[in-house]
N, C-alpha and C. Protein backbone atom coordinates (compact mmCIF):
# COMPACT_ATOMS: atom_id res chain seq x y z
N UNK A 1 0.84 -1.18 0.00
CA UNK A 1 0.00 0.00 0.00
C UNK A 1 0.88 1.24 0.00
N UNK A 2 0.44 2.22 -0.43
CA UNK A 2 1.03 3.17 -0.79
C UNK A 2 0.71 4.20 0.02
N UNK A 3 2.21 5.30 0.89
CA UNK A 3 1.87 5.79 1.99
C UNK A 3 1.21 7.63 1.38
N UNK A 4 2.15 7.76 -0.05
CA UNK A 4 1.24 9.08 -0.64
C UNK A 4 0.27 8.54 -1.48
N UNK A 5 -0.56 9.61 -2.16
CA UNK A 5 -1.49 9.48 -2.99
C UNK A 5 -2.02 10.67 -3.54
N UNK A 6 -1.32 10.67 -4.91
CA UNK A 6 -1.01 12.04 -5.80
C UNK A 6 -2.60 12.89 -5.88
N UNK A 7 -2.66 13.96 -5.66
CA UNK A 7 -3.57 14.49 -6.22
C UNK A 7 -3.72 16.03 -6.93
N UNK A 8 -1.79 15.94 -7.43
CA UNK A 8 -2.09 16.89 -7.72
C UNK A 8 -0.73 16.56 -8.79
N UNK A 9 -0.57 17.38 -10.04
CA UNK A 9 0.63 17.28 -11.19
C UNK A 9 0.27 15.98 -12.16
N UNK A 10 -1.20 15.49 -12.42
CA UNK A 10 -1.49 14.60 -13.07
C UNK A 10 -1.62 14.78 -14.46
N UNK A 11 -1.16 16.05 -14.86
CA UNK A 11 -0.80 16.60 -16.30
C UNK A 11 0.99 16.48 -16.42
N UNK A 12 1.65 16.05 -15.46
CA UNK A 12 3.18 16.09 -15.98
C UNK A 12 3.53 14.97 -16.42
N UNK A 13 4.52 14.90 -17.63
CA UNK A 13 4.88 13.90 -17.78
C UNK A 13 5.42 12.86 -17.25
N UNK A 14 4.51 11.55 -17.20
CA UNK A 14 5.39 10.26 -16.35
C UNK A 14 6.26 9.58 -16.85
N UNK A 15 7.24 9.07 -15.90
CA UNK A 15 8.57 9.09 -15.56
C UNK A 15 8.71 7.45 -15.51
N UNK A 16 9.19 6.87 -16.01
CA UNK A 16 9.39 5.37 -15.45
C UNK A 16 10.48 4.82 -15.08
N UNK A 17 10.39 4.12 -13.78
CA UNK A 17 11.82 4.18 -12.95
C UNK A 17 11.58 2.28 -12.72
N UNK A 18 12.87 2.14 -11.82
CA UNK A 18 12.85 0.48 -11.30
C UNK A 18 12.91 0.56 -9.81
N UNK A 19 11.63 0.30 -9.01
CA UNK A 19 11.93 0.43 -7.60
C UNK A 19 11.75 -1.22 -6.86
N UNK A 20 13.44 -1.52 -6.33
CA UNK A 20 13.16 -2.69 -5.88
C UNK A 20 13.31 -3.80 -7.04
N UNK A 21 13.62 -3.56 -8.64
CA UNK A 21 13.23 -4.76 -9.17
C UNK A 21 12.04 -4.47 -10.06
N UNK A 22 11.03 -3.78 -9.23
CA UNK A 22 9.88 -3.51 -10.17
C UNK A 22 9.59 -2.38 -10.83
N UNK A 23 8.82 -2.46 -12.04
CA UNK A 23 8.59 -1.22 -13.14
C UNK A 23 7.51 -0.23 -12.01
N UNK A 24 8.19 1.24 -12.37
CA UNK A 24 6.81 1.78 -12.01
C UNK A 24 6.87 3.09 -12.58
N UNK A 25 6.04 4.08 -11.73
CA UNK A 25 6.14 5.63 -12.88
C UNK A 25 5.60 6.53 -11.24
N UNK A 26 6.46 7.50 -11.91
CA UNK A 26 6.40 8.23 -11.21
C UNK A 26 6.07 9.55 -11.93
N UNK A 27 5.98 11.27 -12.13
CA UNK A 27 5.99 12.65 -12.68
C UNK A 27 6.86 13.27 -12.96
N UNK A 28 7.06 13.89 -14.04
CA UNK A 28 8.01 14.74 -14.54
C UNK A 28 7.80 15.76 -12.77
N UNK A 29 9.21 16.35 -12.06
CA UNK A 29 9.33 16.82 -11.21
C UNK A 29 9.39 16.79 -9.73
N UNK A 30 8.94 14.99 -10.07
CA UNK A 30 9.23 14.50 -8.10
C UNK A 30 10.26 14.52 -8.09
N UNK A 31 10.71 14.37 -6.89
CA UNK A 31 11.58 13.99 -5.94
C UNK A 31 11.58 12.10 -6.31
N UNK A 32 12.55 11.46 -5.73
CA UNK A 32 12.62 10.53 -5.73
C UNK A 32 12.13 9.49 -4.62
N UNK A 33 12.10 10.56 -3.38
CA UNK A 33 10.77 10.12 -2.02
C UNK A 33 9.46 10.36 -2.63
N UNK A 34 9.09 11.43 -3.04
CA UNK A 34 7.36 10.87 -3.72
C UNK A 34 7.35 9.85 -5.05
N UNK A 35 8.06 9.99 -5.71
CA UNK A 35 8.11 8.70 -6.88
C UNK A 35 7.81 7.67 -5.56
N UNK A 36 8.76 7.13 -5.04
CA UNK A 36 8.69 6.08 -4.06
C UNK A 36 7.44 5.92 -3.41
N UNK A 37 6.93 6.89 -2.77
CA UNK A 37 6.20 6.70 -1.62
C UNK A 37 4.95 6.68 -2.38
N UNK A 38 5.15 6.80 -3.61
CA UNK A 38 3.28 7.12 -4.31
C UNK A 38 3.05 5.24 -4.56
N UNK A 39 3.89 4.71 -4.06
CA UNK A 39 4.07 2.95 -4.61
C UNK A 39 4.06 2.39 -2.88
N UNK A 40 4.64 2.55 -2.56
CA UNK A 40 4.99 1.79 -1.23
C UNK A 40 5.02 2.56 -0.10
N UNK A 41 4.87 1.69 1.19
CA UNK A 41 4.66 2.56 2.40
C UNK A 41 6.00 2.40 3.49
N UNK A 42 7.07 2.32 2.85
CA UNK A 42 8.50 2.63 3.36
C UNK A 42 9.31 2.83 2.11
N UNK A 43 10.71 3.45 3.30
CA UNK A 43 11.33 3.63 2.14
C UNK A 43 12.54 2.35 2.68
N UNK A 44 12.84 2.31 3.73
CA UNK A 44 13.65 1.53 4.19
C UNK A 44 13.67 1.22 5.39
N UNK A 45 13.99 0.48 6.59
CA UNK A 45 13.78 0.03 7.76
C UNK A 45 15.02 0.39 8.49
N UNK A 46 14.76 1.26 10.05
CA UNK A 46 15.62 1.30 10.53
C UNK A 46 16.85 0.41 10.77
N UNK A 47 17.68 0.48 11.13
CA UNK A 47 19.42 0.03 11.05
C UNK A 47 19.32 -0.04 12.87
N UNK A 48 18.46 0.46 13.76
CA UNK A 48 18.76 0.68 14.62
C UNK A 48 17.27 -1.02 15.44
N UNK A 49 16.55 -0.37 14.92
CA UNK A 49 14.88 -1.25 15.38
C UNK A 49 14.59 -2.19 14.90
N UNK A 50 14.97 -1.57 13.46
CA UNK A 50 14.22 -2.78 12.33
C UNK A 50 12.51 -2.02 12.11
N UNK A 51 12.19 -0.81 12.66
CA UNK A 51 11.15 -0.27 12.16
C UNK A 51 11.24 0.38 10.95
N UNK A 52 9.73 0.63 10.35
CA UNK A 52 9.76 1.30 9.04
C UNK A 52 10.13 2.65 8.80
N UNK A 53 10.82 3.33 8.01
CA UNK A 53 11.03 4.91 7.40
C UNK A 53 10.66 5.15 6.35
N UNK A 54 10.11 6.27 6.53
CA UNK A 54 9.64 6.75 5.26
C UNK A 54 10.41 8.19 4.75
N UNK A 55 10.98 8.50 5.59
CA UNK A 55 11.16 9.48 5.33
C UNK A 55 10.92 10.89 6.04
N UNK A 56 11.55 11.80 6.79
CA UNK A 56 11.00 12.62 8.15
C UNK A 56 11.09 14.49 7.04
N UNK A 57 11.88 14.82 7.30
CA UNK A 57 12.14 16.37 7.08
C UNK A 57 12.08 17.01 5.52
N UNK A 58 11.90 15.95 4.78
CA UNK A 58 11.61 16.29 3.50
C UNK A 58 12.72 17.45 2.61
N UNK A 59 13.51 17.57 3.42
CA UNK A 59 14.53 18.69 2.93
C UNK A 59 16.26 18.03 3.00
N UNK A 60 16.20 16.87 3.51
CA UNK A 60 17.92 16.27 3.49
C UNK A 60 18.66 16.48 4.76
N UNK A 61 17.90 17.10 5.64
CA UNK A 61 18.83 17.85 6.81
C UNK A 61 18.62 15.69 8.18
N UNK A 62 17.70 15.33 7.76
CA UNK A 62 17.27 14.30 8.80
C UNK A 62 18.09 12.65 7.98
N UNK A 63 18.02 12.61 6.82
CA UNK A 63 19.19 11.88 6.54
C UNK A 63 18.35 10.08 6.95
N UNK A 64 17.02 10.15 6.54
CA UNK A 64 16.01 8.86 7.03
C UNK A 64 15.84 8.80 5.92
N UNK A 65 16.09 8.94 4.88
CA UNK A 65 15.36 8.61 3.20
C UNK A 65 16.50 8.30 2.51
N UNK A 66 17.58 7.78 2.44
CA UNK A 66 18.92 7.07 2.16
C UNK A 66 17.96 5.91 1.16
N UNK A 67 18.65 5.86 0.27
CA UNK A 67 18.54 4.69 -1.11
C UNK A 67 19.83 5.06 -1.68
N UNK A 68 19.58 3.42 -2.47
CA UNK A 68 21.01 3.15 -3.27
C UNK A 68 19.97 2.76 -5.07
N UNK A 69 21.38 3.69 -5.54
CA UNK A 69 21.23 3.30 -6.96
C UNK A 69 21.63 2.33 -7.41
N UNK A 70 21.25 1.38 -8.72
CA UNK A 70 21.73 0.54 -9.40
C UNK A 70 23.38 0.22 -9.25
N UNK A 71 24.19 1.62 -9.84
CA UNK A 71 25.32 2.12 -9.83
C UNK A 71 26.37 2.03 -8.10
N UNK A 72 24.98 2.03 -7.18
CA UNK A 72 25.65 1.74 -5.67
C UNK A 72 25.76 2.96 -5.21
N UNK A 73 25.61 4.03 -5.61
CA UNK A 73 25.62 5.34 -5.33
C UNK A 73 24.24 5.37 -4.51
N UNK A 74 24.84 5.92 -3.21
CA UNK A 74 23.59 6.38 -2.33
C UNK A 74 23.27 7.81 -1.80
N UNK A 75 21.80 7.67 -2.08
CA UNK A 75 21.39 9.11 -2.28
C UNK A 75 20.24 9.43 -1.19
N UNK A 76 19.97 10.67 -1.23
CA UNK A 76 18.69 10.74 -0.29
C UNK A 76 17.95 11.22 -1.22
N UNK A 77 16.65 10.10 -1.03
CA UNK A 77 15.66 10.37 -1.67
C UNK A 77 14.75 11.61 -1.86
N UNK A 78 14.76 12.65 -0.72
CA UNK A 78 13.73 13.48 -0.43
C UNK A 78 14.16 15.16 -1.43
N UNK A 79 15.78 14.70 -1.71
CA UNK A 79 16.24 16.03 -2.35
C UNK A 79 16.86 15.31 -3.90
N UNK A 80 16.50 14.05 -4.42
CA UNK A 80 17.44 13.37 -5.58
C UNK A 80 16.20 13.43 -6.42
N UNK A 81 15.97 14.79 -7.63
CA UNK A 81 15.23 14.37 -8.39
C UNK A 81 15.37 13.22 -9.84
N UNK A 82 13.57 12.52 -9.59
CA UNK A 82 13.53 11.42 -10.47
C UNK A 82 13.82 11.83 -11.64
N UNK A 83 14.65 10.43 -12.33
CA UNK A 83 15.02 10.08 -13.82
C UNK A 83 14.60 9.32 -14.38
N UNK A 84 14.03 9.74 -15.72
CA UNK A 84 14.07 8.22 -16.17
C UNK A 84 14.94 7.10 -16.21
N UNK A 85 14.17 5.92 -16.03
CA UNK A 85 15.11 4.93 -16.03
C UNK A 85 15.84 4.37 -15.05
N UNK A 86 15.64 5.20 -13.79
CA UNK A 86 16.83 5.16 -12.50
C UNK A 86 16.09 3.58 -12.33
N UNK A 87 17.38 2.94 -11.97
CA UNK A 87 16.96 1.89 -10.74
C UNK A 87 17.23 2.13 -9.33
N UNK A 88 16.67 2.26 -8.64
CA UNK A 88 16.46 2.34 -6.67
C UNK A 88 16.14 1.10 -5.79
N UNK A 89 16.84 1.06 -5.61
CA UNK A 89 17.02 -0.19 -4.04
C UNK A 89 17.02 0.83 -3.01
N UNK A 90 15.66 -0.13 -2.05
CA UNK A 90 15.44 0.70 -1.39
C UNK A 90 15.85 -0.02 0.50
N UNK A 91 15.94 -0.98 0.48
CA UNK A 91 16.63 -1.90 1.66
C UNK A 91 15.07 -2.30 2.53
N UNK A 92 14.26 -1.83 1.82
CA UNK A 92 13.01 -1.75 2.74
C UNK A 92 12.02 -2.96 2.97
N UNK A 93 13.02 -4.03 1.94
CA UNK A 93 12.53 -5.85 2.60
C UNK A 93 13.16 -6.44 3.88
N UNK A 94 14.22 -5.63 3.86
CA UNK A 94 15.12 -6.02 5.04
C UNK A 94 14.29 -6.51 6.22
């Protein structure tokens, strides 16, 4: 289940990315935390609990929205705008 639910930029062009393995789409102009979060309801599981994150401050300063690219390059999701094509691992089966 999916923790956003767009209701607004449904005229921009969609974006198709690989999250996890799977095809999906996201808008010309997300972020790479709403691409994500418009699909699934984490982004990754604490390192500390083993509880879920989604993501806190929306601006990069809180450092809870960490994903890795295809490439192994890890990014924070909340300030990495979407590309086409990106693949994202998101650790959030862990």
């Amino acid at each position: 289940m999916s923790l956003f639910h767009r209701i607004a930029r449904s005229d921009h062009a969609p974006v198709r990315f690989l999250l996890d393995g799977v095809p999906c789409e996201g808008r010309e102009g997300d972020t790479l935390l709403t691409a994500i979060l418009t699909h699934v309801d984490k982004v990754r599981v604490s390192d500390f609990s083993g509880a879920p994150r989604a993501g806190f401050c929306q601006m990069g300063a809180c450092q809870d929205c960490w994903v890795t690219l295809a490439d192994g390059e890890r990014v924070r999701a909340c300030t990495t705008p979407l590309a086409a094509g990106m693949s994202v691992v998101t650790g959030a089966a862990a």
